[in-house]
C-alpha atoms as a PDB file:
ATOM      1  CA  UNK A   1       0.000   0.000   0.000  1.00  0.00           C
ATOM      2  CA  UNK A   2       1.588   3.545  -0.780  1.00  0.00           C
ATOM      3  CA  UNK A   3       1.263   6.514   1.584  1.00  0.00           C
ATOM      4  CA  UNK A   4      -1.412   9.343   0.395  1.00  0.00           C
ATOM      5  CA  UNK A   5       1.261  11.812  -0.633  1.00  0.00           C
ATOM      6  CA  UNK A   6       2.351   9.598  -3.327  1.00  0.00           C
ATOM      7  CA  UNK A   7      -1.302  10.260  -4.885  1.00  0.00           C
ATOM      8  CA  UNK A   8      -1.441  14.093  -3.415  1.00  0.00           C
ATOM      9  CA  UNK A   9       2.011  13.972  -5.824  1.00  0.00           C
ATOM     10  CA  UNK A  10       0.375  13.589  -9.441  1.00  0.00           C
ATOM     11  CA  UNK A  11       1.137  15.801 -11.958  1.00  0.00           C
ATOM     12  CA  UNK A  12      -0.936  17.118 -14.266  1.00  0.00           C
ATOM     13  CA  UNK A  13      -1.510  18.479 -17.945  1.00  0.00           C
ATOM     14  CA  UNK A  14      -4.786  19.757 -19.547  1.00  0.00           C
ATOM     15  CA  UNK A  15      -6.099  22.645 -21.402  1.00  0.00           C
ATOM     16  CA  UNK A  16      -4.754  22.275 -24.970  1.00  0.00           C
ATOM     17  CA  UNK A  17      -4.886  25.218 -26.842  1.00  0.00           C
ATOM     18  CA  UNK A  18      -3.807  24.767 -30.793  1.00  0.00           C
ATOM     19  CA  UNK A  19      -1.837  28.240 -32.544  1.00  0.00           C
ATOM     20  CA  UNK A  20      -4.121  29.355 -35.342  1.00  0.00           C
ATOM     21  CA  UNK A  21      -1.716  27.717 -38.232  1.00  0.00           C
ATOM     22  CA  UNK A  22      -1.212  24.463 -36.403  1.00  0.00           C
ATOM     23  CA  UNK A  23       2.138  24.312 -35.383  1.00  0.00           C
ATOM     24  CA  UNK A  24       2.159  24.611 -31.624  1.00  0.00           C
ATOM     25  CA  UNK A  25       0.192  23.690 -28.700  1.00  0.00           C
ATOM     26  CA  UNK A  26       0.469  25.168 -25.214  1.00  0.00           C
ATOM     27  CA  UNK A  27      -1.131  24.203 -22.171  1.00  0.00           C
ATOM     28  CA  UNK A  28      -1.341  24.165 -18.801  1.00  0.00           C
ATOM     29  CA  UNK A  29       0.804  22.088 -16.059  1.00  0.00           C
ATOM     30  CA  UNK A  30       1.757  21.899 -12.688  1.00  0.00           C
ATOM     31  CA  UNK A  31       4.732  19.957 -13.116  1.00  0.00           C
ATOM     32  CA  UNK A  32       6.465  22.652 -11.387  1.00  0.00           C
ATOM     33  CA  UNK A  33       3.768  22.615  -8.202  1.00  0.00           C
ATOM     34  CA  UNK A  34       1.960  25.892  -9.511  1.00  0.00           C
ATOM     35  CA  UNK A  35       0.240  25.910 -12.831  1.00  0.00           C
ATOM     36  CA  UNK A  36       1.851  27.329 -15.320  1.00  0.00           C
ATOM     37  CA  UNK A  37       1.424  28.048 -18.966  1.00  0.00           C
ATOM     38  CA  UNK A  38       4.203  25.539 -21.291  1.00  0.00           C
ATOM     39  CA  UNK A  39       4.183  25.445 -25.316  1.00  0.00           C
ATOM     40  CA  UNK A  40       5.706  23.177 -27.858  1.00  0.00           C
ATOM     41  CA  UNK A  41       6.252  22.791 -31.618  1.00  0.00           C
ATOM     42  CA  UNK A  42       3.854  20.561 -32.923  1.00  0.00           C
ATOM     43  CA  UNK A  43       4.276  19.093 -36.944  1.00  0.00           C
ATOM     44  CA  UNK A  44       2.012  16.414 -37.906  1.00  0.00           C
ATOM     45  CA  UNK A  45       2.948  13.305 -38.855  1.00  0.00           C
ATOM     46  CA  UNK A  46       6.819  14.297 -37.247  1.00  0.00           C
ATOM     47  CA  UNK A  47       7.639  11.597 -34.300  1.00  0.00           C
ATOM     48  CA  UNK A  48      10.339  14.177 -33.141  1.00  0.00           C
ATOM     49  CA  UNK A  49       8.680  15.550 -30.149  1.00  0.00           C
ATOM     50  CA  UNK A  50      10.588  17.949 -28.152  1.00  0.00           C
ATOM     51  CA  UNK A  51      10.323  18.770 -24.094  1.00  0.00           C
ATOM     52  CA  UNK A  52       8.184  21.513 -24.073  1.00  0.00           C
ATOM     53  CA  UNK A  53       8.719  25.349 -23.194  1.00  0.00           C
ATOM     54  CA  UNK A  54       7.760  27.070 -19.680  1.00  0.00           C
ATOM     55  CA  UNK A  55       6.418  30.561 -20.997  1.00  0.00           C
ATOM     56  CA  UNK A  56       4.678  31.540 -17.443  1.00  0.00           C
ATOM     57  CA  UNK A  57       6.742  32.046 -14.397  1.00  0.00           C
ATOM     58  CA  UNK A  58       3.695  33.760 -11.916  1.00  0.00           C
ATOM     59  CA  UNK A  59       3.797  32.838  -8.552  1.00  0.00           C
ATOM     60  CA  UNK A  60      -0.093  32.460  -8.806  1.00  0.00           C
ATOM     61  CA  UNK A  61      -1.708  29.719 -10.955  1.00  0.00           C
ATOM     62  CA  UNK A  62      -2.411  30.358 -14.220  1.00  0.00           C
ATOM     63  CA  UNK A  63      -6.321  29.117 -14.874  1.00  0.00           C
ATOM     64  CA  UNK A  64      -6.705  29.036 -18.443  1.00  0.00           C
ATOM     65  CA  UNK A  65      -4.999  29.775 -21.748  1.00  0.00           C
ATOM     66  CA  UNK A  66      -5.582  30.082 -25.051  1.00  0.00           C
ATOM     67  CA  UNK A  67      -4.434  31.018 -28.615  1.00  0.00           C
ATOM     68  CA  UNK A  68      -6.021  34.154 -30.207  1.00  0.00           C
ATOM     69  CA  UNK A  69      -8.329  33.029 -32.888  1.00  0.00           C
ATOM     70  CA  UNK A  70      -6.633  35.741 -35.774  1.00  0.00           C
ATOM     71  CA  UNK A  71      -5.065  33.915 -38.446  1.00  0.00           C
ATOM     72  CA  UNK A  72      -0.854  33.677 -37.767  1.00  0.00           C
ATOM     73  CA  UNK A  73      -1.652  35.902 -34.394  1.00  0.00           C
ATOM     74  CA  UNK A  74       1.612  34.108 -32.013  1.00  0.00           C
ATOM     75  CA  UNK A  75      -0.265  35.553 -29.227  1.00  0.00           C
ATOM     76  CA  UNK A  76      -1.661  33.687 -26.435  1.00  0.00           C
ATOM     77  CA  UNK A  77      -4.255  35.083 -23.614  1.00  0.00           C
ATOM     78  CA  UNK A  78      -4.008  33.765 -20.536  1.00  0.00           C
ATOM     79  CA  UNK A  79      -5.576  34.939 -16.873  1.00  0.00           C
ATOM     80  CA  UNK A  80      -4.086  33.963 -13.025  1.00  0.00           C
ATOM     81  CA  UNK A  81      -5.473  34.578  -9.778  1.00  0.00           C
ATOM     82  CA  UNK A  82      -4.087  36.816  -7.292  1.00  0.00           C
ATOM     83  CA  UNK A  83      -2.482  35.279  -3.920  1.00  0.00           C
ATOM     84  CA  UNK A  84      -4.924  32.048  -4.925  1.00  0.00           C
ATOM     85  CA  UNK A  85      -7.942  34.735  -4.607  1.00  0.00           C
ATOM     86  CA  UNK A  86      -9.870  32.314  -7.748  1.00  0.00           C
ATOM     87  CA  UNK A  87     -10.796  35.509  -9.044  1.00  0.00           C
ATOM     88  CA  UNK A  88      -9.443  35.541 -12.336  1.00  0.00           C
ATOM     89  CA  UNK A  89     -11.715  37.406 -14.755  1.00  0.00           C
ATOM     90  CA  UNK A  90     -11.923  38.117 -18.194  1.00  0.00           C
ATOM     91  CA  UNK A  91     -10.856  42.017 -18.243  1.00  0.00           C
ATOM     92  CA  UNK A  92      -7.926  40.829 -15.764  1.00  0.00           C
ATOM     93  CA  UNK A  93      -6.099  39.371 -18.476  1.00  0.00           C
ATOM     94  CA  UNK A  94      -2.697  38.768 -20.094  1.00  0.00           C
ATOM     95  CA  UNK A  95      -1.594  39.100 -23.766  1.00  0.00           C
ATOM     96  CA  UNK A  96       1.662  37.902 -24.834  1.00  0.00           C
ATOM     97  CA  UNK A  97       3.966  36.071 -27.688  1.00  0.00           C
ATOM     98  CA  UNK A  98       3.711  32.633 -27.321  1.00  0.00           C
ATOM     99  CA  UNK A  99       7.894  31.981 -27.895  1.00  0.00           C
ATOM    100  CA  UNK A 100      10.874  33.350 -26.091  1.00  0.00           C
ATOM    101  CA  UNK A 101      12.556  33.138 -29.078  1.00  0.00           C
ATOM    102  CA  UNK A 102      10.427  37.250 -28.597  1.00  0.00           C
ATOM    103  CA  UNK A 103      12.537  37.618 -25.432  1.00  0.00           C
ATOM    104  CA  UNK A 104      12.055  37.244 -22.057  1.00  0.00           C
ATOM    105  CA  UNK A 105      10.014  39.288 -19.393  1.00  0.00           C
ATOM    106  CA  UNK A 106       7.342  39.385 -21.304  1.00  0.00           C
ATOM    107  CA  UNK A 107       4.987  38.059 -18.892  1.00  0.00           C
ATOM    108  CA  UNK A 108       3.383  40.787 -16.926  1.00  0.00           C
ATOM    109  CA  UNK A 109       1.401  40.571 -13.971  1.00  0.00           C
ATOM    110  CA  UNK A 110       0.173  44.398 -15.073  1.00  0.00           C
ATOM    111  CA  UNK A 111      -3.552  43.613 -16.799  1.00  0.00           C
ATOM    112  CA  UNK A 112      -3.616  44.617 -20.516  1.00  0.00           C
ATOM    113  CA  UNK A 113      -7.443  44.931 -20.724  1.00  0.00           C
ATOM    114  CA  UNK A 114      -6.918  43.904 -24.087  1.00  0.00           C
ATOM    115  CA  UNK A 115      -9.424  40.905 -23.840  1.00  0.00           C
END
């Protein structure tokens, strides 16, 4: 029999969001103990699958994410709660590129109200 914090342990990954063109997914995952918002490169058919990318670094959970609808928008929206408040609303939300390769600190805890 294992001990309950082997189960309280699990990791998780859920809430796929697909780039408008197709080639890259992100989600969210709290293999880091907070969720967070990680991407990869995705090519069909391709069975070279890379570790994914961490693009949030909040000390809040992140609660959802997704892609923005536009066709070849990079951008992903994605909204946290403050000190675990579960109040994360639509006009408190966050608008950013979905690659470093755009640089880093551009994660924000400032709302864009850009929803």
């Amino acid at each position: 029999m294992f001990s309950i914090s082997r189960y309280l342990n699990i990791r998780q990954a859920y809430g796929p969001t697909v780039s408008s063109d197709g080639s890259r997914v992100a989600f969210l995952t709290n293999i880091t103990g907070i969720p967070q918002v990680w991407a990869v490169d995705y090519e069909s058919g391709s069975s070279n699958l890379q570790w994914p990318e961490q693009l949030t670094f909040a000390e809040d959970r992140v609660m959802t994410v997704r892609y923005s609808p536009a066709k070849n928008d990079a951008r992903l929206i994605y909204a946290h709660d403050i000190g675990g408040n579960e109040n994360a609303q639509l006009p408190v939300c966050f608008v950013a590129p979905f690659s470093s390769r755009f640089g880093k600190g551009l994660f924000s805890r400032k709302p864009q109200h850009q929803c």
